[in-house]
PDB file of N, CA and C in Angstrom:
ATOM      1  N   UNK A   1      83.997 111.978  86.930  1.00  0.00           N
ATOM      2  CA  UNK A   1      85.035 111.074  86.494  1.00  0.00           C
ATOM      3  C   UNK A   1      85.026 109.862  87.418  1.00  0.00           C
ATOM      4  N   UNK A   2      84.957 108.645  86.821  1.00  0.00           N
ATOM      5  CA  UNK A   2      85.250 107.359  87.363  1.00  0.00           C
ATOM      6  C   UNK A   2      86.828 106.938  88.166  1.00  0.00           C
ATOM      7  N   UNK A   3      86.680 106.324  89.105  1.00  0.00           N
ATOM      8  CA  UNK A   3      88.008 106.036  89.322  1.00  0.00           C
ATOM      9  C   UNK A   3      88.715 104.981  88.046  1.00  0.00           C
ATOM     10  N   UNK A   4      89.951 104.686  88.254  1.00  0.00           N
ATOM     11  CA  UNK A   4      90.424 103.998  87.226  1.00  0.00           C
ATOM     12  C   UNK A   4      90.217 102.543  87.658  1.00  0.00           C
ATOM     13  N   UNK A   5      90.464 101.880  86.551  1.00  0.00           N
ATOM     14  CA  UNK A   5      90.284 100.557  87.006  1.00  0.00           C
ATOM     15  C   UNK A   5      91.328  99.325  86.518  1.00  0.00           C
ATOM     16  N   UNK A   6      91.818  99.622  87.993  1.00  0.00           N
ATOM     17  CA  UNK A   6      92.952  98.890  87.921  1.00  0.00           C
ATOM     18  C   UNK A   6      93.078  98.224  89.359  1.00  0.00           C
ATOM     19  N   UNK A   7      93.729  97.400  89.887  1.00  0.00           N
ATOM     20  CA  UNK A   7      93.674  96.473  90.925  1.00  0.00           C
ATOM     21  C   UNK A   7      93.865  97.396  91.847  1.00  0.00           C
ATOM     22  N   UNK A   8      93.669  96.763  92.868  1.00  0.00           N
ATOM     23  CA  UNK A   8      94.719  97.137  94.687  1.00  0.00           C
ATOM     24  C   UNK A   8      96.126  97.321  94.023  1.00  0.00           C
ATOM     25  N   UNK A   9      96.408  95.483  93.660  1.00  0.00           N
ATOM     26  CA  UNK A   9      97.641  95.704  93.918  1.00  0.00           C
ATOM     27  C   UNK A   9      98.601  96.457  93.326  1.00  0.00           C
ATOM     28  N   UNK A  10      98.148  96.576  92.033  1.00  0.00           N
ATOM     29  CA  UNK A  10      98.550  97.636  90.850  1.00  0.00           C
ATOM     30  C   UNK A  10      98.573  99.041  91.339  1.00  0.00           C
ATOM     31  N   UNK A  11      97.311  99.613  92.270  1.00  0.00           N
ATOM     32  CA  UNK A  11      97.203 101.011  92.531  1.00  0.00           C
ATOM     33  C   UNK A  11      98.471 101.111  93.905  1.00  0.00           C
ATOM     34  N   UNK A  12      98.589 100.095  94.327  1.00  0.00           N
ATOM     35  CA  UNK A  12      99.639 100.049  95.809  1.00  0.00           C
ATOM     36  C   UNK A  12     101.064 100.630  95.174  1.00  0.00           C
ATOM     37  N   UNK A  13     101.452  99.515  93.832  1.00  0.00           N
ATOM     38  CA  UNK A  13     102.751  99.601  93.362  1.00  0.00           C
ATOM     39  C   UNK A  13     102.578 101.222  92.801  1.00  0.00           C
ATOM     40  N   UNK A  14     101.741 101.213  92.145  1.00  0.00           N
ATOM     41  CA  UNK A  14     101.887 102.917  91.500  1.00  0.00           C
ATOM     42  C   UNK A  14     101.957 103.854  92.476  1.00  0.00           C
ATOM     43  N   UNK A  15     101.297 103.812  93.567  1.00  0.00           N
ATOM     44  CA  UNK A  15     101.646 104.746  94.080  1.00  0.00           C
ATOM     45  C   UNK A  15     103.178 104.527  95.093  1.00  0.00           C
ATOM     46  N   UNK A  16     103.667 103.804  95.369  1.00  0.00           N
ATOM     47  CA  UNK A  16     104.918 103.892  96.122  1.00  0.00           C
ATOM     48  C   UNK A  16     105.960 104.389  94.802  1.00  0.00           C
ATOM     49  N   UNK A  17     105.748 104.044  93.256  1.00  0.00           N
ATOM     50  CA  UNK A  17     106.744 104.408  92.687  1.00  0.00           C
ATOM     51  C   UNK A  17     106.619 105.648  92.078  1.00  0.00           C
ATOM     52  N   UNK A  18     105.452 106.652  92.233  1.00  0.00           N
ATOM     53  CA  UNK A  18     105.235 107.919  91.615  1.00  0.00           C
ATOM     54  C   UNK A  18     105.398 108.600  93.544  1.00  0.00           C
ATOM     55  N   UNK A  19     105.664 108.098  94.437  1.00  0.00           N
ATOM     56  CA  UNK A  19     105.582 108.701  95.822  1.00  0.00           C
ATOM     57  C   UNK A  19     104.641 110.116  95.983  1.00  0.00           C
ATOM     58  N   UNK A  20     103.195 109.360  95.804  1.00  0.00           N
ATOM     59  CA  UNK A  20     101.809 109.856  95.743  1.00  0.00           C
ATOM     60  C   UNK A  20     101.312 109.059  96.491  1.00  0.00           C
ATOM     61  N   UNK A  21     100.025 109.880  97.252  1.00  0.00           N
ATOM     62  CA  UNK A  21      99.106 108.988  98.057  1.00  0.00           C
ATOM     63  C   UNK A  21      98.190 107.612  97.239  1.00  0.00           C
ATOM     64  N   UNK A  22      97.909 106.627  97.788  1.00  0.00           N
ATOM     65  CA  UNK A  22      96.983 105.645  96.957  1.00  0.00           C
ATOM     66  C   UNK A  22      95.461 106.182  96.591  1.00  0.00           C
ATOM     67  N   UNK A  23      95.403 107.108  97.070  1.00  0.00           N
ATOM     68  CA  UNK A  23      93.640 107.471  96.908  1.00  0.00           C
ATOM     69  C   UNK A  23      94.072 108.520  95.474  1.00  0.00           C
ATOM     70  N   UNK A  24      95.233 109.535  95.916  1.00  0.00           N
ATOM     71  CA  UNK A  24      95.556 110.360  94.691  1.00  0.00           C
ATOM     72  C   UNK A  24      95.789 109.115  93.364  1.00  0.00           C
ATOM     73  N   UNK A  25      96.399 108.207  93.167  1.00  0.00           N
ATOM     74  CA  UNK A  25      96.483 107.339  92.075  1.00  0.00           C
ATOM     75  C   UNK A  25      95.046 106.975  91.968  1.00  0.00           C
ATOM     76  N   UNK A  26      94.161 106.649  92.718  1.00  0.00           N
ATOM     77  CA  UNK A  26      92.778 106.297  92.091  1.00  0.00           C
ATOM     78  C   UNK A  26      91.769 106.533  91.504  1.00  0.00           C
ATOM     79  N   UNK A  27      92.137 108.315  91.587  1.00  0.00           N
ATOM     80  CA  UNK A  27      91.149 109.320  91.121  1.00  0.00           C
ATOM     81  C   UNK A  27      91.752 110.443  90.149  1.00  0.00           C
ATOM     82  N   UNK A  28      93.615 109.960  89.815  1.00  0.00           N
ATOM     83  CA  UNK A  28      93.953 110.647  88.838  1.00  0.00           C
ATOM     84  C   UNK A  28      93.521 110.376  87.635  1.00  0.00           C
ATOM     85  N   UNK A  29      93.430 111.139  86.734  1.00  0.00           N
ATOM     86  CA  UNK A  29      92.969 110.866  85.612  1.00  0.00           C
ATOM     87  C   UNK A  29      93.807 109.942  84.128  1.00  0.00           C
ATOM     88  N   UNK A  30      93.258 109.404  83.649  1.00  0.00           N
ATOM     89  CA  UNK A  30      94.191 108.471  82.864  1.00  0.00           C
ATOM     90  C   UNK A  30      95.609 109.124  82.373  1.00  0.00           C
ATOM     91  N   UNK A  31      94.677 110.084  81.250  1.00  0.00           N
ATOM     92  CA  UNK A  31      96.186 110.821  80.729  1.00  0.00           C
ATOM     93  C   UNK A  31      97.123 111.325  81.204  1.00  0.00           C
ATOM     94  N   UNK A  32      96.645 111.432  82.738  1.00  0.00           N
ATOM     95  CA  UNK A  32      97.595 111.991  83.230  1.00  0.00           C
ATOM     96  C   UNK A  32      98.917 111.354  84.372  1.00  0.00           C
ATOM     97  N   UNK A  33      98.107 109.700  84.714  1.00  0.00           N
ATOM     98  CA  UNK A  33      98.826 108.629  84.937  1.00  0.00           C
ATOM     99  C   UNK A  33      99.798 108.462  84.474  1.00  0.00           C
ATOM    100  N   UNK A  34      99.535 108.304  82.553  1.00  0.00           N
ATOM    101  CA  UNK A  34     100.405 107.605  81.971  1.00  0.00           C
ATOM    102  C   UNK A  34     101.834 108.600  81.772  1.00  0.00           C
ATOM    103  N   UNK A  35     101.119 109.992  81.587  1.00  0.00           N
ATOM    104  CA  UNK A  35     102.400 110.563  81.310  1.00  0.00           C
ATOM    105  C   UNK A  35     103.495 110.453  82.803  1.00  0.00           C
ATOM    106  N   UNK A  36     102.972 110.244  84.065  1.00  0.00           N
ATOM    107  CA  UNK A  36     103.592 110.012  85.224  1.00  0.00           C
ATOM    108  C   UNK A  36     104.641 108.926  84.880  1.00  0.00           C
ATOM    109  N   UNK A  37     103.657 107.723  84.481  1.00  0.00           N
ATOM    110  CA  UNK A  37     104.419 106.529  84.430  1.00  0.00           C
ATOM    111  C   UNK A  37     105.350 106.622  83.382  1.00  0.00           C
ATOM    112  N   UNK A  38     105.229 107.307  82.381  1.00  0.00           N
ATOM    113  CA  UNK A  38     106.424 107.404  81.106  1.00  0.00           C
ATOM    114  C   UNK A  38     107.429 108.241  82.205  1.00  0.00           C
ATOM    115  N   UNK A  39     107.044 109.420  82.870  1.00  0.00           N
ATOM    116  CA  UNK A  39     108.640 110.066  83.113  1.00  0.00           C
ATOM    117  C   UNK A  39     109.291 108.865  84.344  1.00  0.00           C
ATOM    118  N   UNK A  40     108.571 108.152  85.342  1.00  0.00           N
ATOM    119  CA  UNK A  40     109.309 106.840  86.376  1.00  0.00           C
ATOM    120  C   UNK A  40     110.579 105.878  85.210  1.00  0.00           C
ATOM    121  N   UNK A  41     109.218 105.896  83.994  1.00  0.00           N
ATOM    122  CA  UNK A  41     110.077 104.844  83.162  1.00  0.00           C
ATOM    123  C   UNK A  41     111.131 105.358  82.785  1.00  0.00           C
ATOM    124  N   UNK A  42     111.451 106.450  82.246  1.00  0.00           N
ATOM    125  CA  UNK A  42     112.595 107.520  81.615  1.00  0.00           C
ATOM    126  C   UNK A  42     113.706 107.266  82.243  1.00  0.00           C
ATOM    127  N   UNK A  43     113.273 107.671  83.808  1.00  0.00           N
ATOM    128  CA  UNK A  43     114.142 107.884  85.002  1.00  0.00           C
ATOM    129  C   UNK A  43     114.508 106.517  85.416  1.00  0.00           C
ATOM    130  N   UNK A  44     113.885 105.515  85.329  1.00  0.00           N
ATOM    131  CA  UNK A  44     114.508 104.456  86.088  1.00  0.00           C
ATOM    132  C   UNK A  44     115.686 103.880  84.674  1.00  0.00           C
ATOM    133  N   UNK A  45     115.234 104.392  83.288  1.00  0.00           N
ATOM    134  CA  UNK A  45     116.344 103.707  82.190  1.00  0.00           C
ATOM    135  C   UNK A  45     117.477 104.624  81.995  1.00  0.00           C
ATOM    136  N   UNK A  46     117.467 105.759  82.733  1.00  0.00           N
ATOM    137  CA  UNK A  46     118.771 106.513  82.911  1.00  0.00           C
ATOM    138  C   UNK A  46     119.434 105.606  83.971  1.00  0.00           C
ATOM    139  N   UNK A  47     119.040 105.531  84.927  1.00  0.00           N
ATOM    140  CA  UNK A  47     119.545 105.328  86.066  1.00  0.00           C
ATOM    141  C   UNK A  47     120.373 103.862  85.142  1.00  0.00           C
ATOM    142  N   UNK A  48     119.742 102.987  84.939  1.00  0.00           N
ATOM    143  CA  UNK A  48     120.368 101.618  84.092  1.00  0.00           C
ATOM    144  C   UNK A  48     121.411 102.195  83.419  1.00  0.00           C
ATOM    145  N   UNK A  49     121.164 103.175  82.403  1.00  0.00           N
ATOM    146  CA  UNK A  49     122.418 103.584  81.816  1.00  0.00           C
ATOM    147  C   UNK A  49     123.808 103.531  82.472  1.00  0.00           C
ATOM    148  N   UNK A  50     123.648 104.431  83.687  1.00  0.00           N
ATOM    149  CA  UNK A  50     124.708 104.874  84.061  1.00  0.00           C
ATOM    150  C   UNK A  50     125.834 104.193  84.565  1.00  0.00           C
TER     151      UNK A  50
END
């Protein structure tokens, strides 16, 4: 498996907001990114709710 390809700065922000190492975001696998990034998104539009 390839790393993903996506910037520094992109892999910096993902990983401070999934609070994962930056090397773990580089070598996770897509599908399994995104479903990360859908539950951050979930959680940060509750939080708005409230």
């Amino acid at each position: 498996m390839r790393p993903l390809q996506i910037s520094a700065e992109t892999a910096q922000k993902l990983a401070k907001s999934l609070n994962v190492p930056l090397e773990q975001i580089m070598h996770m696998p897509q599908h399994i990114l995104l479903v990360k990034l859908a539950e951050v998104n979930a959680k940060e539009s509750n939080e708005k709710k409230d």
